[in-house]
N, C-alpha and C. Protein backbone atom coordinates (compact mmCIF):
# COMPACT_ATOMS: atom_id res chain seq x y z
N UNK A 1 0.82 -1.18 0.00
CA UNK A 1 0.00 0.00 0.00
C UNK A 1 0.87 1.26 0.00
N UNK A 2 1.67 1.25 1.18
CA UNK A 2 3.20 2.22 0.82
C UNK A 2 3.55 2.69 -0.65
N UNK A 3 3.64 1.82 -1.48
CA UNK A 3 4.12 1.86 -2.48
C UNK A 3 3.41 2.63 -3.52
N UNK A 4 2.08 1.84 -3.12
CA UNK A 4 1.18 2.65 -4.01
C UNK A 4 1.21 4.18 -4.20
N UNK A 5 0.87 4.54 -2.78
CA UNK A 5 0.76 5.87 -2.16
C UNK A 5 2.15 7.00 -3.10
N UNK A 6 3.69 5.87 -2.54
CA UNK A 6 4.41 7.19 -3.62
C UNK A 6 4.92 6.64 -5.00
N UNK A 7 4.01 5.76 -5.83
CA UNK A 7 4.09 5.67 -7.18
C UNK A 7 2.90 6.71 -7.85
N UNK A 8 1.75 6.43 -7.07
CA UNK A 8 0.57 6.23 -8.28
C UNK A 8 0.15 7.67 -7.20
N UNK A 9 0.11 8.94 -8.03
CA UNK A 9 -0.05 10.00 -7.36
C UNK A 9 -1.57 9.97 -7.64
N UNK A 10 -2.37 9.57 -8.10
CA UNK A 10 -3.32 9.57 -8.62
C UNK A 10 -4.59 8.54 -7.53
N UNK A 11 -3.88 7.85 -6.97
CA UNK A 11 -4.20 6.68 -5.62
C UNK A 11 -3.94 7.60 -4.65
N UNK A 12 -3.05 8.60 -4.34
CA UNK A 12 -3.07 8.91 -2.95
C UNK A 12 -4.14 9.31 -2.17
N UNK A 13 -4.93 9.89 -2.56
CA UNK A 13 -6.07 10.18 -1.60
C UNK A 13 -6.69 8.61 -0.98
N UNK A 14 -7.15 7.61 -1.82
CA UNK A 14 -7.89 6.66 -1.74
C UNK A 14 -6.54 5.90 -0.68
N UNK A 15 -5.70 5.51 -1.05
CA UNK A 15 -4.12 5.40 0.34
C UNK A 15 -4.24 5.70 1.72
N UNK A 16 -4.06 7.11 1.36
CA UNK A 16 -3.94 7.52 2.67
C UNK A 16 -5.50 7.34 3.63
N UNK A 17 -6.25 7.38 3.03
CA UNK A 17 -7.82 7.28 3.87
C UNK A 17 -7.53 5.70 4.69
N UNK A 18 -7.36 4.95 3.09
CA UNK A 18 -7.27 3.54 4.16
C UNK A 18 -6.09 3.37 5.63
N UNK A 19 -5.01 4.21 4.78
CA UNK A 19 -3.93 4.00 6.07
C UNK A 19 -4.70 4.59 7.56
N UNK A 20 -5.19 5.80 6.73
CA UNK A 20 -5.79 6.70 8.37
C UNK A 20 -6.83 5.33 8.88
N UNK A 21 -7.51 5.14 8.02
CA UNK A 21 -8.51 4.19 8.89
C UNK A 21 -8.14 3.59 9.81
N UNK A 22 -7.02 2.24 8.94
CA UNK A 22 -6.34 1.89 9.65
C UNK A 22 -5.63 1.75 10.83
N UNK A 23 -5.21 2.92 10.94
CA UNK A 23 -4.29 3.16 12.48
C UNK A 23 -5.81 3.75 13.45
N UNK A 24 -6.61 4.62 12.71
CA UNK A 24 -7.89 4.67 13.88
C UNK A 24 -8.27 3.65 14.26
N UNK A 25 -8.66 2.43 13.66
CA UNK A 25 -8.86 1.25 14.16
C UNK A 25 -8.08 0.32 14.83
N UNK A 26 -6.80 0.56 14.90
CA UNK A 26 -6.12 0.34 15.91
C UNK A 26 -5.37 0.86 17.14
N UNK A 27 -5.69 2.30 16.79
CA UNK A 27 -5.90 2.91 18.47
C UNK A 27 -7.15 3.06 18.80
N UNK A 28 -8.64 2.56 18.31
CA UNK A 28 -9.36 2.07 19.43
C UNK A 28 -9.66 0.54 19.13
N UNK A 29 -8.50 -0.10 19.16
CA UNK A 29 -8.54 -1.67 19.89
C UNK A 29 -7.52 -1.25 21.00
N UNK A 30 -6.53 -0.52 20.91
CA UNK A 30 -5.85 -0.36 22.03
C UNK A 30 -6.26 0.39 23.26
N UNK A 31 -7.33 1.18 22.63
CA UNK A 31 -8.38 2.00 23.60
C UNK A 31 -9.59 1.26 24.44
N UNK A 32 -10.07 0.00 23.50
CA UNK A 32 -10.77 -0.71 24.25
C UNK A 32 -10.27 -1.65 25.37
N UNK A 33 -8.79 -1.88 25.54
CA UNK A 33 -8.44 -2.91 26.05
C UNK A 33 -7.36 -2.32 26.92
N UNK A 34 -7.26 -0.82 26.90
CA UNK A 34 -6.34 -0.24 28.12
C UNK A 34 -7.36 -0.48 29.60
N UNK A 35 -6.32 -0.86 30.54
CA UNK A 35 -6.71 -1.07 31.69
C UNK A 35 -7.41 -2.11 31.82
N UNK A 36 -7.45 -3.25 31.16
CA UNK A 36 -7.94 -4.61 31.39
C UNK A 36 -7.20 -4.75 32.21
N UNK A 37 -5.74 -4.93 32.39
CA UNK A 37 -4.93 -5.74 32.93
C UNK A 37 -3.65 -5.73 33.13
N UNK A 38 -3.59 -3.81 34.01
CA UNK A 38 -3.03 -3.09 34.67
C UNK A 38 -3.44 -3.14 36.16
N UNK A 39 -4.70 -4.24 36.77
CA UNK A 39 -5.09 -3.91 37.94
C UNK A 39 -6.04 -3.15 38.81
N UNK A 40 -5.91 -2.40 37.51
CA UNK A 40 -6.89 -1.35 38.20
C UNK A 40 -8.80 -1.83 38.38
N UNK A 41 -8.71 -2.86 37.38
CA UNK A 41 -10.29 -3.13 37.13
C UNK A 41 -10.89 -4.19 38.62
């Protein structure tokens, strides 16, 4: 997908959305699962 992004200037928008998705969806899996099992619960 990297690749895509700095070949095909023409893909970047449609790229970068998925990348953003991407990492949003994995800071809230990391958001859902902070403080499971730190103790505090």
């Amino acid at each position: 997908m990297l690749f895509s992004f700095v070949r095909e200037r023409d893909q970047r928008p449609v790229v970068y959305q998925r990348l953003r998705d991407h990492v949003e969806l994995e800071q809230q899996k990391d958001d859902d699962v902070r403080g499971l099992f730190d103790g505090s619960g």
